[in-house]
C-alpha atoms as a PDB file:
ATOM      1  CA  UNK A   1      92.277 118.002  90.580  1.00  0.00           C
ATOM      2  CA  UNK A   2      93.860 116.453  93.942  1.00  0.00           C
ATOM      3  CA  UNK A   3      97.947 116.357  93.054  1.00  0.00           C
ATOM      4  CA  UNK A   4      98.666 115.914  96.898  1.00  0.00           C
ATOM      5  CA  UNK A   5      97.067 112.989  98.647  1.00  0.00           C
ATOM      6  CA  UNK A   6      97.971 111.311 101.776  1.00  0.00           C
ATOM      7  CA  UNK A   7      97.421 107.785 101.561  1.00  0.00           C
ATOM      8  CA  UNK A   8      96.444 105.839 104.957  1.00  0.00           C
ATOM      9  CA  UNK A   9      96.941 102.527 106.397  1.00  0.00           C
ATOM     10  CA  UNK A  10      94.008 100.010 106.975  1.00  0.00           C
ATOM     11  CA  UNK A  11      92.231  99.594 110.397  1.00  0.00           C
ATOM     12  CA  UNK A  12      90.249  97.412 111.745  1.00  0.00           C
ATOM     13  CA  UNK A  13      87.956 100.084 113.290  1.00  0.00           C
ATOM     14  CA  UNK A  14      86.679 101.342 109.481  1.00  0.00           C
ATOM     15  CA  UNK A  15      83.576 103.501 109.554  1.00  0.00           C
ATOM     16  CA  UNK A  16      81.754 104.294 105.941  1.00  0.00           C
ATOM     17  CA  UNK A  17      79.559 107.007 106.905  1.00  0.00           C
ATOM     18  CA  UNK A  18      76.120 107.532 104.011  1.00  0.00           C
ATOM     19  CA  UNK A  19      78.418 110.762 103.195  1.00  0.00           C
ATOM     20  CA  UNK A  20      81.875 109.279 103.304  1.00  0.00           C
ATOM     21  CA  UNK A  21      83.949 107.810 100.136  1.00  0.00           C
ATOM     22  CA  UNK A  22      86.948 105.409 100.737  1.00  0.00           C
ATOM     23  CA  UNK A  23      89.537 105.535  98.147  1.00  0.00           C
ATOM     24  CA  UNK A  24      92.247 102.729  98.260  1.00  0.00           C
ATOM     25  CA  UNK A  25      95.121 101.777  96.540  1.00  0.00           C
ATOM     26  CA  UNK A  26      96.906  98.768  96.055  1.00  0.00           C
ATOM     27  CA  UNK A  27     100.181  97.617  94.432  1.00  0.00           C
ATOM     28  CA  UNK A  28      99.393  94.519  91.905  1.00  0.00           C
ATOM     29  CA  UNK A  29     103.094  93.360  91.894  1.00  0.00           C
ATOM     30  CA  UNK A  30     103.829  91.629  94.985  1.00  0.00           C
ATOM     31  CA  UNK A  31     106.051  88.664  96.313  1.00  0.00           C
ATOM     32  CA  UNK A  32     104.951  85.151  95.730  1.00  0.00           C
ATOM     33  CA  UNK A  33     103.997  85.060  99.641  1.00  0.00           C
ATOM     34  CA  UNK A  34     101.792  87.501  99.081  1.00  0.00           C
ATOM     35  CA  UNK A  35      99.638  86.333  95.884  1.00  0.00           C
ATOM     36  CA  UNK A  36      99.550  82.590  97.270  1.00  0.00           C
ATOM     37  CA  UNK A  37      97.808  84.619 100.319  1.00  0.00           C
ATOM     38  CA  UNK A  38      95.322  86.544  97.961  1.00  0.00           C
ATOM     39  CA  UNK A  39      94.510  83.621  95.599  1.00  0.00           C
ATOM     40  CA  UNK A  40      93.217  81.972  98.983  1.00  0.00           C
ATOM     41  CA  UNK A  41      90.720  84.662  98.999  1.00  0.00           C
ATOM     42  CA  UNK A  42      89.297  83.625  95.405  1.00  0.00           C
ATOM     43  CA  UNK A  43      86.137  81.867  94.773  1.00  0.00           C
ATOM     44  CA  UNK A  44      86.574  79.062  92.283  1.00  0.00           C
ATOM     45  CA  UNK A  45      85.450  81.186  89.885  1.00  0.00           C
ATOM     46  CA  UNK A  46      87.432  83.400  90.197  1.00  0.00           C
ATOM     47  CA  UNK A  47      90.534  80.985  90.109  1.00  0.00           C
ATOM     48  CA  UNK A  48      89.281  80.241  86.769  1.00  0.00           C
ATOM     49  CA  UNK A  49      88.975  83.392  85.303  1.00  0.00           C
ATOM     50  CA  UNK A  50      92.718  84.144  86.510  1.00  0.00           C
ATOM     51  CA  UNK A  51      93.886  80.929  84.868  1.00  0.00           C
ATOM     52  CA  UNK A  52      92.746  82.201  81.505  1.00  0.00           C
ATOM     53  CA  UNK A  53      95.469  84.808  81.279  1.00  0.00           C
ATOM     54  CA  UNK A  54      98.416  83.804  79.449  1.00  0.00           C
ATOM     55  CA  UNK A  55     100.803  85.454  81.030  1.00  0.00           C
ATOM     56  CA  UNK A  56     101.693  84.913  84.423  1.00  0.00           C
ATOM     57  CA  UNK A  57     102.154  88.541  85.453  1.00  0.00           C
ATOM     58  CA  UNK A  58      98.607  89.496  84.175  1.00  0.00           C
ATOM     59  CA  UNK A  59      97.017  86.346  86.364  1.00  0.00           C
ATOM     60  CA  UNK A  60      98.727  87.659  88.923  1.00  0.00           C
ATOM     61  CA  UNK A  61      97.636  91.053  89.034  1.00  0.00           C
ATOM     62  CA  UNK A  62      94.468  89.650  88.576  1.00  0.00           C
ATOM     63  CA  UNK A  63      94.791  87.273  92.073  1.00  0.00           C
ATOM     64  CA  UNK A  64      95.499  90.569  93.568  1.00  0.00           C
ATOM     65  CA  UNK A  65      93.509  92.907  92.534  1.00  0.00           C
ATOM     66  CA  UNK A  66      90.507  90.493  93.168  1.00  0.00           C
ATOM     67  CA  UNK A  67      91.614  89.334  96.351  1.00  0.00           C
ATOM     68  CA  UNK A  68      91.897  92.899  97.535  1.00  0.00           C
ATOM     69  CA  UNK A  69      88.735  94.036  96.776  1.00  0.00           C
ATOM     70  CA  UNK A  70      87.281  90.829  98.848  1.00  0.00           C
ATOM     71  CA  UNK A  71      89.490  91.425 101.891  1.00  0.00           C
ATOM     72  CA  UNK A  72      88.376  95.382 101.626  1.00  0.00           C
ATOM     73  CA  UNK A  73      84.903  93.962 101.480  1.00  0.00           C
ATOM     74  CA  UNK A  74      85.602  92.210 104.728  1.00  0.00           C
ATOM     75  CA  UNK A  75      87.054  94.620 106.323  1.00  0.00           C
ATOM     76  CA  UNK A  76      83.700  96.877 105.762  1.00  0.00           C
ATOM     77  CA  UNK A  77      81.181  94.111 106.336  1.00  0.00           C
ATOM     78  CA  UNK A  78      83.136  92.492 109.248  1.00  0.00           C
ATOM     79  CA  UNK A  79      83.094  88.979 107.334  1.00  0.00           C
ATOM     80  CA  UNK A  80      85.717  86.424 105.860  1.00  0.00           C
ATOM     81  CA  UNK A  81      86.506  87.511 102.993  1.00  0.00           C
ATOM     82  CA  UNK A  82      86.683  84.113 100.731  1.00  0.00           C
ATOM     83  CA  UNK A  83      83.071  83.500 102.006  1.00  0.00           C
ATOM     84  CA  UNK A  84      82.054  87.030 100.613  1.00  0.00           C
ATOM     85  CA  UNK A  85      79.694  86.245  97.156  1.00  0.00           C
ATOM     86  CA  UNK A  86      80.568  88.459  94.101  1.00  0.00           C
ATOM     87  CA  UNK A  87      77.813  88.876  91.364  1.00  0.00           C
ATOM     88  CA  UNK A  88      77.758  91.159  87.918  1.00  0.00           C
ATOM     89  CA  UNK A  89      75.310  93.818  87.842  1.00  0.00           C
ATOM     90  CA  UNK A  90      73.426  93.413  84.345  1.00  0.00           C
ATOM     91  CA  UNK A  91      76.086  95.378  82.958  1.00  0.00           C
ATOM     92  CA  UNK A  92      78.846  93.881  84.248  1.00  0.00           C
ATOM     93  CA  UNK A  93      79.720  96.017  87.103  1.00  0.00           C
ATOM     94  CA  UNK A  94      80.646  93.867  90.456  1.00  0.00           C
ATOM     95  CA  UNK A  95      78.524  94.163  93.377  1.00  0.00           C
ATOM     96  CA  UNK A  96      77.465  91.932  96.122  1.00  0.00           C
ATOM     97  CA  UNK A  97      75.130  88.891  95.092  1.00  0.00           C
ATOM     98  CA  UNK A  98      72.478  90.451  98.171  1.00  0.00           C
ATOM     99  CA  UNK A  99      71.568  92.301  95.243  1.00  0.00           C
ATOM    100  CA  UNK A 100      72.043  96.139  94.802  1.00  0.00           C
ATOM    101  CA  UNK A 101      68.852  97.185  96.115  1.00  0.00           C
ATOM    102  CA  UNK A 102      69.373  94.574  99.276  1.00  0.00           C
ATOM    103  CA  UNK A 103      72.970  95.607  99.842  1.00  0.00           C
ATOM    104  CA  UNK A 104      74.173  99.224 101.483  1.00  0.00           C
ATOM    105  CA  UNK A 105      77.228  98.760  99.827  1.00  0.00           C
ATOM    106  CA  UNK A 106      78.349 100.169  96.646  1.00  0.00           C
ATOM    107  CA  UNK A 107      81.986  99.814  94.944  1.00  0.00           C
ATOM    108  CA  UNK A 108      83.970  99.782  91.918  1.00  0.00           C
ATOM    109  CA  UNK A 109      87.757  98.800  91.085  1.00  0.00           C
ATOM    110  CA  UNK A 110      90.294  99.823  88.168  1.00  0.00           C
ATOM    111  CA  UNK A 111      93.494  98.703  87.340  1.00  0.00           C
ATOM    112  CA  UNK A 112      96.222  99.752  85.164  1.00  0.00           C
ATOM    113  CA  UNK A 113     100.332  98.531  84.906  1.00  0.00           C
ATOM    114  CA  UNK A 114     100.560  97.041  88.316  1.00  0.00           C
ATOM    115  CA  UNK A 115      98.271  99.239  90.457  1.00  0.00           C
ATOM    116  CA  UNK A 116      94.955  99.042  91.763  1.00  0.00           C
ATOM    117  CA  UNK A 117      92.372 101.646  92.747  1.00  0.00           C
ATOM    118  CA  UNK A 118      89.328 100.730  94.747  1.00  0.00           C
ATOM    119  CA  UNK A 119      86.095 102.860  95.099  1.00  0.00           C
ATOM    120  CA  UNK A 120      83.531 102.457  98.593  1.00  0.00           C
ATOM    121  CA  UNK A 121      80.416 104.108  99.468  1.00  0.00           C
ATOM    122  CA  UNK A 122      76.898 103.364 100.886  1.00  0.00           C
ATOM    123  CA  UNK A 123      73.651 103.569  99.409  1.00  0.00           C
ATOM    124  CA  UNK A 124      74.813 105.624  96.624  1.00  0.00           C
ATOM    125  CA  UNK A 125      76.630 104.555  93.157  1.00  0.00           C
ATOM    126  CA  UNK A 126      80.130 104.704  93.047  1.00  0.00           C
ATOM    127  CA  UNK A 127      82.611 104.328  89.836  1.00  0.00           C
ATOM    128  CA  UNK A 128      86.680 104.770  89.546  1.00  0.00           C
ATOM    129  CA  UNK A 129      88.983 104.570  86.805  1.00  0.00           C
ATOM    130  CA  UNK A 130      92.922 104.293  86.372  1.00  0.00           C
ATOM    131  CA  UNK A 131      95.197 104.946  83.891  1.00  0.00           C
ATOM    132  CA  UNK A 132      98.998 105.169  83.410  1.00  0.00           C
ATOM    133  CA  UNK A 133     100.315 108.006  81.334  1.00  0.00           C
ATOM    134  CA  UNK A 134     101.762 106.365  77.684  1.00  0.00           C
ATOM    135  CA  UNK A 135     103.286 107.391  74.846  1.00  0.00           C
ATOM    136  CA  UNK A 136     102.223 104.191  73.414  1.00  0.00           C
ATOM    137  CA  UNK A 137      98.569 104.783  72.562  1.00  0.00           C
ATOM    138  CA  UNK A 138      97.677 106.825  69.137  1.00  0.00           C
ATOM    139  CA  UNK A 139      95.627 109.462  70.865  1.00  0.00           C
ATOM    140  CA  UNK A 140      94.349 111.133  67.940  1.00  0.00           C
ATOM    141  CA  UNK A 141      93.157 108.074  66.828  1.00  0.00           C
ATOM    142  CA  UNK A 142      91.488 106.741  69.900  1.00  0.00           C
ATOM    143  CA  UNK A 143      90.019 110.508  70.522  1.00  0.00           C
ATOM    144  CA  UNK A 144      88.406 110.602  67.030  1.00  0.00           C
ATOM    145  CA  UNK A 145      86.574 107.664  67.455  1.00  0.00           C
ATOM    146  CA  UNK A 146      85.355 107.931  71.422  1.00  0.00           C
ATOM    147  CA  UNK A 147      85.618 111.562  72.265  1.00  0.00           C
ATOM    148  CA  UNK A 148      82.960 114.208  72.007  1.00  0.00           C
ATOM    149  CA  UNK A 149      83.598 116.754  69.157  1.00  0.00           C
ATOM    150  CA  UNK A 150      84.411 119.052  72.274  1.00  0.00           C
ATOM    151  CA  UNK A 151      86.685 117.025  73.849  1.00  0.00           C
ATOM    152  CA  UNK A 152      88.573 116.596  70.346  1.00  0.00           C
ATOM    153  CA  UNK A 153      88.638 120.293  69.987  1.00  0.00           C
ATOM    154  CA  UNK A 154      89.964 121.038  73.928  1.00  0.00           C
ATOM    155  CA  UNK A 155      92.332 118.463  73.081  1.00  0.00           C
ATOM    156  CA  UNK A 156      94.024 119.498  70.020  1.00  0.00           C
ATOM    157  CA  UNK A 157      94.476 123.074  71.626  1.00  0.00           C
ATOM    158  CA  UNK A 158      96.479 121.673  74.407  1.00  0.00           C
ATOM    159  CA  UNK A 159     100.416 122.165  73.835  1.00  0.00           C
ATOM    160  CA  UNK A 160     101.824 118.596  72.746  1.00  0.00           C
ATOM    161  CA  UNK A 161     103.629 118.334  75.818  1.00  0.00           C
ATOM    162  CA  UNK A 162     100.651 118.020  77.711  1.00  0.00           C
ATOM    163  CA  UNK A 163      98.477 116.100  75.247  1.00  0.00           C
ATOM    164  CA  UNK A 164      98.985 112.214  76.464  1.00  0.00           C
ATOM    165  CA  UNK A 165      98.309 113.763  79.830  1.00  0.00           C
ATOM    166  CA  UNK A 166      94.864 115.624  78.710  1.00  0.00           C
ATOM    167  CA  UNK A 167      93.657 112.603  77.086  1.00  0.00           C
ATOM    168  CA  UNK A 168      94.042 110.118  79.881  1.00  0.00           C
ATOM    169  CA  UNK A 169      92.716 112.982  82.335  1.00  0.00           C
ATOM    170  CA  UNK A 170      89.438 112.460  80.022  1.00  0.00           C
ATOM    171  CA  UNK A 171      89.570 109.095  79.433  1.00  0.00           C
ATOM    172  CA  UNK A 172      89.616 107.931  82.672  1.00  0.00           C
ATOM    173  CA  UNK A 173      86.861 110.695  83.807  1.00  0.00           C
ATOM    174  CA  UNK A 174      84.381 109.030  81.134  1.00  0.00           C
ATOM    175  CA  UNK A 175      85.076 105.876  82.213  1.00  0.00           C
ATOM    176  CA  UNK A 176      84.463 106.415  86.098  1.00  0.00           C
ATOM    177  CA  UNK A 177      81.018 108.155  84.740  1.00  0.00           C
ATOM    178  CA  UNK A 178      80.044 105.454  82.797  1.00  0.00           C
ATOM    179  CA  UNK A 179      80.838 102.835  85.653  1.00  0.00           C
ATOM    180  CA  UNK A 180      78.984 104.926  88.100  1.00  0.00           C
ATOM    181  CA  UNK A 181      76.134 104.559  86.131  1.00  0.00           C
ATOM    182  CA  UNK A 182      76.450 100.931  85.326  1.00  0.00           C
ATOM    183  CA  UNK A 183      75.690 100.957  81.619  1.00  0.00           C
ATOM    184  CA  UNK A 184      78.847 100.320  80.398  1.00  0.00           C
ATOM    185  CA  UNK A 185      78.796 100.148  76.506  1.00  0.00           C
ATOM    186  CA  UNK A 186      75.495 101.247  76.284  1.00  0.00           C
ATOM    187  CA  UNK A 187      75.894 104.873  76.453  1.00  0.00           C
ATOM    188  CA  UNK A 188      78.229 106.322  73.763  1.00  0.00           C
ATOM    189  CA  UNK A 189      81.437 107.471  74.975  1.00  0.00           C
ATOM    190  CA  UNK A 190      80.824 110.425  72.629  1.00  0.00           C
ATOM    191  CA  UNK A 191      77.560 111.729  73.841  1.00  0.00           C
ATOM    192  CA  UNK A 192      78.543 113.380  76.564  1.00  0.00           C
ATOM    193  CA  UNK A 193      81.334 115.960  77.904  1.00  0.00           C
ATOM    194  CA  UNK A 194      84.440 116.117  80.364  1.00  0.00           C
ATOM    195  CA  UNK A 195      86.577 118.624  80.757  1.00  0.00           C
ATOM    196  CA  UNK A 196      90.440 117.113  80.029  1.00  0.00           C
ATOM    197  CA  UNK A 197      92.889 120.108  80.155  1.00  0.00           C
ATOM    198  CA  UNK A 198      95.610 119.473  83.137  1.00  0.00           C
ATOM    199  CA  UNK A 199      95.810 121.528  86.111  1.00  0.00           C
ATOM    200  CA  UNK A 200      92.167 123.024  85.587  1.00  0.00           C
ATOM    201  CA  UNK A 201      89.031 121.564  87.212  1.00  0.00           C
ATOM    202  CA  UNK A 202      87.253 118.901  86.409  1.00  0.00           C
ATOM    203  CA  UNK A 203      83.460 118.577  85.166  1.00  0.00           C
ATOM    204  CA  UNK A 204      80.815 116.414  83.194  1.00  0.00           C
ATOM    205  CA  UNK A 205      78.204 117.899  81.053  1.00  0.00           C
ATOM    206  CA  UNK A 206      75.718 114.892  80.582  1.00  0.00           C
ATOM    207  CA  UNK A 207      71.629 114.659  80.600  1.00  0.00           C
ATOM    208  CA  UNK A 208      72.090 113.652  84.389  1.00  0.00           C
ATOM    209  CA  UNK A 209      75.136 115.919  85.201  1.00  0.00           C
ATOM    210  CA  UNK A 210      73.645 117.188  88.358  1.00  0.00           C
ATOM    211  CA  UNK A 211      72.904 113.630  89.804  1.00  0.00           C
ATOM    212  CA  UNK A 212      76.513 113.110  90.493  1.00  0.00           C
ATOM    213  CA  UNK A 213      80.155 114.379  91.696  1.00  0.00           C
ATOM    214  CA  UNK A 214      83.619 113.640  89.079  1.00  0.00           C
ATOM    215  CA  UNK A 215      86.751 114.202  91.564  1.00  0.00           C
ATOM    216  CA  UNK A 216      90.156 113.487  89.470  1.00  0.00           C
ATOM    217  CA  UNK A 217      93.089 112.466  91.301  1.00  0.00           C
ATOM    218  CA  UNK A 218      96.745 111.840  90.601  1.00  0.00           C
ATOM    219  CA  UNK A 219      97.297 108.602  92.795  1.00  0.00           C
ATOM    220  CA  UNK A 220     101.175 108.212  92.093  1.00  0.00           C
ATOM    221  CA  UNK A 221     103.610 109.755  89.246  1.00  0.00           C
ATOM    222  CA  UNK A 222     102.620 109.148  85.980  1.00  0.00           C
ATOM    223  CA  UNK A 223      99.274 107.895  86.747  1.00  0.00           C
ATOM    224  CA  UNK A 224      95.872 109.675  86.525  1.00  0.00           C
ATOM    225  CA  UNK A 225      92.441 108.691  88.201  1.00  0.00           C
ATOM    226  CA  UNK A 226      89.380 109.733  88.805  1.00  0.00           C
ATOM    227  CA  UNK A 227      85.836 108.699  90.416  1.00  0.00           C
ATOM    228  CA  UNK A 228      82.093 109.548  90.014  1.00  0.00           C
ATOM    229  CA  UNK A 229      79.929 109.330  93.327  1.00  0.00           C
ATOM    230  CA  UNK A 230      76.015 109.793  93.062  1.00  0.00           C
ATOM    231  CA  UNK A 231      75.196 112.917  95.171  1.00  0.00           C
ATOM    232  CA  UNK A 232      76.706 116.202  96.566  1.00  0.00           C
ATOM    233  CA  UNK A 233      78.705 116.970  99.745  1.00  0.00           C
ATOM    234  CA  UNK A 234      81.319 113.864 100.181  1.00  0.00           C
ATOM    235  CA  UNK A 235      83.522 113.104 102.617  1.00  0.00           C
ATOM    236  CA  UNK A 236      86.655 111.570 100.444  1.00  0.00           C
ATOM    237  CA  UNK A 237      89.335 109.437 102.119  1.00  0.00           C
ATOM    238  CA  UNK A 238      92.343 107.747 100.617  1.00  0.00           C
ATOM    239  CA  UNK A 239      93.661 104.512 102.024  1.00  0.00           C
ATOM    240  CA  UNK A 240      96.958 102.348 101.048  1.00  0.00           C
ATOM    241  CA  UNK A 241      95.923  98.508 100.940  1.00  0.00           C
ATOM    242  CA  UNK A 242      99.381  97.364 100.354  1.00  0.00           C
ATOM    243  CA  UNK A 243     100.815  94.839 102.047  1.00  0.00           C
ATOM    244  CA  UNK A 244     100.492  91.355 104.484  1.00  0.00           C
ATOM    245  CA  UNK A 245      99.001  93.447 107.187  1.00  0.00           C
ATOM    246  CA  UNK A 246      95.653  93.917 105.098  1.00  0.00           C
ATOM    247  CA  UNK A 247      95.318  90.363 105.385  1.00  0.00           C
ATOM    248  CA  UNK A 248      95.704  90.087 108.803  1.00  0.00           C
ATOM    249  CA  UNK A 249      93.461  93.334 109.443  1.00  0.00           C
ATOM    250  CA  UNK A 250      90.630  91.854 107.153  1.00  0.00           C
ATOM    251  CA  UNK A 251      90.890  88.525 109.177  1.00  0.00           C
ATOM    252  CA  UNK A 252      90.971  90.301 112.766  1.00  0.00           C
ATOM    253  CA  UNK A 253      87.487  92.390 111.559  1.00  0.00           C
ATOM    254  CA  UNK A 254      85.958  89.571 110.626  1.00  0.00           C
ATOM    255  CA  UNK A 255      86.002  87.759 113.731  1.00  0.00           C
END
């Protein structure tokens, strides 16, 4: 598992190589400037999704989270990013409206208590997920009803100080597998494998393990992450998209 990661700033000059995947990261709490600047981003329906959420910190996250991944997406594609079109797959799972057979481009996006993680590659599925570390969530619970009897086992031997940590480390390693695949719901969180014990590597035993690559990931303190990329032999890059100057560096690319 990655526990030391440099995170770089955006460029206008991005190159996503049929071997490379772009990891970004975004903070979701940001000044009113900012969210006013990301909401202009939104399709319409999008603005209507985000006025749905009660509370005004979760539509905010939502502005920018959503409005991140389309000025990413313009960055990469060299277009405006609020005349980018955003479909579901068939299982939910964003993608360009070209259609994922049309469109080179592959992504996914997870967020968790005001951050933001954003998956890119070409050609090949990608799928990320993001979790904070809690206290708050009954783990044995939760475990007994989605995790593998492995995974139960492997996580009841772990000491209890290192228990939350094991289960999100597994949690968020299904997840990214399941996104990756784009079945969501479909496939039983309980019929396949992950490894979850802290500081030791990461795998997936599944029907179609050898079809794809899990990398885990500790993107800041207290958070845990981890993606599934179709394919061997990647080229992994880690990118901050914080800030008013991935606006302006989405705009300048797409002109």
């Amino acid at each position: 598992m990655k526990t030391s990661i440099t995170w770089f700033p955006p460029s206008v000059n991005l190159a996503l190589s049929t071997r490379d995947l772009h990891i970004w990261r975004a903070r979701l709490d940001e000044p009113e400037e900012y969210v006013k600047a990301m909401a202009a981003l939104l399709s319409g329906e999008e603005i209507a999704r985000g006025e749905k959420f009660v509370f005004a910190r979760d539509r905010q996250h939502f502005i920018v989270a959503r409005g991140t991944l389309r000025a990413l997406l313009g960055l990469y594609l060299h277009k405006p990013p609020a005349a980018l079109a955003l479909c579901k797959g068939p299982n939910g799972k964003p993608e360009l409206c070209a259609g994922a057979a049309e469109s080179p481009m592959k992504f996914n996006l997870s967020h968790s208590h005001g951050m933001a993680l954003y998956a890119f590659a070409v050609q090949q599925e990608v799928g990320i997920d993001l979790e904070k570390i809690r206290s708050d969530v009954a783990i044995t619970e939760v475990a007994g009803r989605f995790f593998s009897a492995h995974e139960q086992e492997e996580l009841r031997a772990l000491p209890a100080e290192f228990r939350a940590e094991g289960f999100f480390l597994g949690w968020t390693r299904k997840e990214a597998y399941l996104k990756a695949r784009g079945d969501g719901l479909q496939v039983p969180l309980d019929s396949f494998n992950v490894t979850l014990t802290p500081h030791q590597p990461a795998e997936i035993n599944s029907v179609d393990s050898a079809r794809w690559t899990l990398t885990s990931f500790i993107p800041a303190p207290n958070y845990v992450a981890a993606t599934v990329a179709e394919g061997t032999g990647w080229n992994t890059h880690f990118y901050e998209a914080t800030g008013l100057n991935l606006i302006a560096a989405s705009k300048e690319a797409s002109c």
